[in-house]
N, C-alpha and C. Protein backbone atom coordinates (compact mmCIF):
# COMPACT_ATOMS: atom_id res chain seq x y z
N UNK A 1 -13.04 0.64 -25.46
CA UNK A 1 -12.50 1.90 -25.01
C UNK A 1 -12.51 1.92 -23.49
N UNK A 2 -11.37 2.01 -22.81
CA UNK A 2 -11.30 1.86 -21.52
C UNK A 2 -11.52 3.58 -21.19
N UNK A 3 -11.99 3.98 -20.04
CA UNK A 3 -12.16 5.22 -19.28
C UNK A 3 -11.26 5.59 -18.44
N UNK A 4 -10.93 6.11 -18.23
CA UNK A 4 -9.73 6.72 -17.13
C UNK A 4 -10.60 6.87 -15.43
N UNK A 5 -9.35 6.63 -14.96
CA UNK A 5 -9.95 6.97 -13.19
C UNK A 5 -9.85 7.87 -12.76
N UNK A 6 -11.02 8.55 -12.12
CA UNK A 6 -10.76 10.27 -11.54
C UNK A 6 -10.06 10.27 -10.62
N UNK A 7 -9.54 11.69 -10.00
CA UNK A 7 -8.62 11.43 -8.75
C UNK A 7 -9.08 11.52 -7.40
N UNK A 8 -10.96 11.49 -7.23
CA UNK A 8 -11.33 11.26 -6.23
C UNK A 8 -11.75 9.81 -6.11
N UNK A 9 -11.74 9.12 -4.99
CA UNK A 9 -12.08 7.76 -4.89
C UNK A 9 -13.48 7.44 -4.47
N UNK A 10 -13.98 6.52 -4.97
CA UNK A 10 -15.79 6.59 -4.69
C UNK A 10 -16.43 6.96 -3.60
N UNK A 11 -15.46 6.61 -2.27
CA UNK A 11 -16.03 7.09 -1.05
C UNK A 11 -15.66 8.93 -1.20
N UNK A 12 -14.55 9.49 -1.57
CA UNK A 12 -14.47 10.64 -1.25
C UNK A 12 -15.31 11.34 -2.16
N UNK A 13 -15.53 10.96 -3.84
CA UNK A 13 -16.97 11.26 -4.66
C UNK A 13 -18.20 11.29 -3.74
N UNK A 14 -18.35 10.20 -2.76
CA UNK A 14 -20.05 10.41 -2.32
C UNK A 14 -20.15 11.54 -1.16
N UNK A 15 -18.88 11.81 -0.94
CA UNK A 15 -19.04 12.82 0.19
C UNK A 15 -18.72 14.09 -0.07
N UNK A 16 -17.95 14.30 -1.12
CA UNK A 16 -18.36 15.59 -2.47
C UNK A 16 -19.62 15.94 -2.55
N UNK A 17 -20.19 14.60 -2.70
CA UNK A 17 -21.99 14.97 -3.78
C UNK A 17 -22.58 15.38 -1.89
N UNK A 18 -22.41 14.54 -0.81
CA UNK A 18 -23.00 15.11 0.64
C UNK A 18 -22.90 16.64 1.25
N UNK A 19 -21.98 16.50 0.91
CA UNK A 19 -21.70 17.95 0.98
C UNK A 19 -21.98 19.30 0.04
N UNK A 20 -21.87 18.92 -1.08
CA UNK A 20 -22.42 19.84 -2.14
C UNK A 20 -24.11 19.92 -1.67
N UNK A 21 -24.84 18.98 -1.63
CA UNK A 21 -26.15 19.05 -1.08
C UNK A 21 -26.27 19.88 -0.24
N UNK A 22 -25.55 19.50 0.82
CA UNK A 22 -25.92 20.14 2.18
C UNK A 22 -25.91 21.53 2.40
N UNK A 23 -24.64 22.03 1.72
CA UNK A 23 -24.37 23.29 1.47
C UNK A 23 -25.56 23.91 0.46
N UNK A 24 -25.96 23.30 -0.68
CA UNK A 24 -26.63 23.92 -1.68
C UNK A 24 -28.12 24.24 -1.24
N UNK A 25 -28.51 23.32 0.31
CA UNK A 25 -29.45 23.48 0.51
C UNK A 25 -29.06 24.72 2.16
N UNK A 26 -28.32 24.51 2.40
CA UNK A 26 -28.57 25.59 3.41
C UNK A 26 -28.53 26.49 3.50
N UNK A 27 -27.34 27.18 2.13
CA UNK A 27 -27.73 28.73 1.61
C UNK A 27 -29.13 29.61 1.39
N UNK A 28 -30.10 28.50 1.00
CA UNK A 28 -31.58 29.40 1.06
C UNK A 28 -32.19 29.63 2.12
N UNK A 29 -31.66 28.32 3.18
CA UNK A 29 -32.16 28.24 4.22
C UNK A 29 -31.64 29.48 5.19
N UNK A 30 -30.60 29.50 5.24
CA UNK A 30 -29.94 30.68 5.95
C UNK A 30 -30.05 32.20 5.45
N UNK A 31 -30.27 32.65 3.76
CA UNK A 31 -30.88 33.55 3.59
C UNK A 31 -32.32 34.05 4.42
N UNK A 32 -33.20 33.20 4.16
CA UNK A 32 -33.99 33.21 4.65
C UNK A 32 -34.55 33.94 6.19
N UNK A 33 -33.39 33.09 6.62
CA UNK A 33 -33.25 33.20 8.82
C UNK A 33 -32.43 33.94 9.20
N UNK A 34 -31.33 34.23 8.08
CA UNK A 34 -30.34 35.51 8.90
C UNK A 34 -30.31 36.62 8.10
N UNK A 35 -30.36 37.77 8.41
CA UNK A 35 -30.73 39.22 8.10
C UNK A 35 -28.98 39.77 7.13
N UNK A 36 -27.80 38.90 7.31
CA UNK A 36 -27.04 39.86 6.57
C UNK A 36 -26.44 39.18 5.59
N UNK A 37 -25.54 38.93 4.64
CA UNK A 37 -25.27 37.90 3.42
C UNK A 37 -24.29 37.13 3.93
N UNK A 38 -24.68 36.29 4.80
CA UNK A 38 -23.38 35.13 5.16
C UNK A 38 -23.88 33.85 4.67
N UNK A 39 -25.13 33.82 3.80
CA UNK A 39 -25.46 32.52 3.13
C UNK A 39 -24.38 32.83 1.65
N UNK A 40 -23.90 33.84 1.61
CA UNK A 40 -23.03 33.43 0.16
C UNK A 40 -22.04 32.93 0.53
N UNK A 41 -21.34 32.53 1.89
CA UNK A 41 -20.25 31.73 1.75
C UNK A 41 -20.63 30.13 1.35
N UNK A 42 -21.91 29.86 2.17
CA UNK A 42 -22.59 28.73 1.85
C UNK A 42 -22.21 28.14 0.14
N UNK A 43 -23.19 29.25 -0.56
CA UNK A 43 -23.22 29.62 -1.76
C UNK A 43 -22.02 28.71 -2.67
N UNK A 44 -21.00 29.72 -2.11
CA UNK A 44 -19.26 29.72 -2.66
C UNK A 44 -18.91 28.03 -2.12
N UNK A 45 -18.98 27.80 -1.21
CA UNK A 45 -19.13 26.57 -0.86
C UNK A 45 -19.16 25.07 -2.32
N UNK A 46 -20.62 25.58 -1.62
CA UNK A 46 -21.31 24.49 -2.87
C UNK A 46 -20.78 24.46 -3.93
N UNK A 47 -20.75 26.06 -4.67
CA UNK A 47 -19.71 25.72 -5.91
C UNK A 47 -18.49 25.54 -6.10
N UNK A 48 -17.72 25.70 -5.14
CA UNK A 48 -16.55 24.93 -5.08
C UNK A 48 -16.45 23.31 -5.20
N UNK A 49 -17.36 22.93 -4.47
CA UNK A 49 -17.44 21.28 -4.59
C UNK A 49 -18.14 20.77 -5.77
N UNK A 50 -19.39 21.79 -6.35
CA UNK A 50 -19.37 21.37 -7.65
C UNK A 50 -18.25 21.35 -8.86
N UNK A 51 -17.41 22.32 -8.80
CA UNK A 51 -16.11 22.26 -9.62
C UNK A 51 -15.36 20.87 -9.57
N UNK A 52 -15.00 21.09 -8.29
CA UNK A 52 -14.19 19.75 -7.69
C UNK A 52 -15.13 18.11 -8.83
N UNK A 53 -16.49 18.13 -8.29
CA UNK A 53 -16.99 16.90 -9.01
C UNK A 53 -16.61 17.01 -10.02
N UNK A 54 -17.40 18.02 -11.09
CA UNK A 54 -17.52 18.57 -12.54
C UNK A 54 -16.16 17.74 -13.62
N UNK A 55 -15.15 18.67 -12.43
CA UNK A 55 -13.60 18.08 -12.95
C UNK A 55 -12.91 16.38 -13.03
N UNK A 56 -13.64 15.95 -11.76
CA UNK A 56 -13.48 14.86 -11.36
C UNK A 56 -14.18 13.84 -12.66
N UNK A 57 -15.20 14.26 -12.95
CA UNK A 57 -16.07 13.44 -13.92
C UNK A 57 -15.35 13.64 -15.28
N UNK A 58 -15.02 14.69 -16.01
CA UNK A 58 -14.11 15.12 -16.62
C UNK A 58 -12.91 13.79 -16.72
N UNK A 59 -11.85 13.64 -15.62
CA UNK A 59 -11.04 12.67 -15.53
C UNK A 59 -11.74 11.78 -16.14
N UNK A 60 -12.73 11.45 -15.49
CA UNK A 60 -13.02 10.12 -15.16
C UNK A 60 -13.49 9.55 -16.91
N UNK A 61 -13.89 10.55 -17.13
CA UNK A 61 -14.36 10.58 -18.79
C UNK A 61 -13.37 10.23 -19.98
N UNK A 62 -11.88 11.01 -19.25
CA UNK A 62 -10.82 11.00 -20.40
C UNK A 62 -10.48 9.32 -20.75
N UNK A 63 -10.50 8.68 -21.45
CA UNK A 63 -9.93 7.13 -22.24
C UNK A 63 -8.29 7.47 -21.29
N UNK A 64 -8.36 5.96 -20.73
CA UNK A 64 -7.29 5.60 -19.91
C UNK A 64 -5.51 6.38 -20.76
N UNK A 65 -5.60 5.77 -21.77
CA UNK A 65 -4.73 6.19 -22.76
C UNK A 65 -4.09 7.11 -22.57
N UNK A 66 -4.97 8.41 -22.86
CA UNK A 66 -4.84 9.70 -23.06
C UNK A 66 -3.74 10.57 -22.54
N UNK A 67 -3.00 11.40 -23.09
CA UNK A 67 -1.68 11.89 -21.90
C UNK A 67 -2.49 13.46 -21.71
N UNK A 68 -1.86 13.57 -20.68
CA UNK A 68 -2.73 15.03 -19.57
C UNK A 68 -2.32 16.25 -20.56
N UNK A 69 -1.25 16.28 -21.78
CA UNK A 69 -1.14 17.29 -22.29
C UNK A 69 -2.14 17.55 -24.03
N UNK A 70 -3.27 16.37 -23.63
CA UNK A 70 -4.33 16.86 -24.85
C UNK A 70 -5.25 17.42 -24.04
């Protein structure tokens, strides 16, 4: 069973996962140090790039085969 290829490429995957980090960690950090809610863009951030992976892995999961309308 062959796997399908996601549509991010390994270098742009590791800098997804760098960034999802970075962000996921600086939202507490910035709660923390700044007094008004601008760590939820942080927040929104991070989960945006987790989607982005999530989906990506998804692809990457579907059998080469497969047509995009199953």
């Amino acid at each position: 069973m062959q796997h399908g290829s996601g549509f991010l490429t390994s270098r742009q995957r590791r800098l997804a996962w760098l960034g999802f980090l970075l962000a996921a960690v600086q939202a507490p950090v910035a709660a923390k140090l700044v007094d008004d809610s601008s760590w939820l863009f942080s927040l929104v951030v991070a989960l945006m790039i987790a989607t982005v992976i999530i989906a990506d892995d998804a692809t990457r999961r579907r059998p080469a085969d497969a047509r995009s309308s199953d």
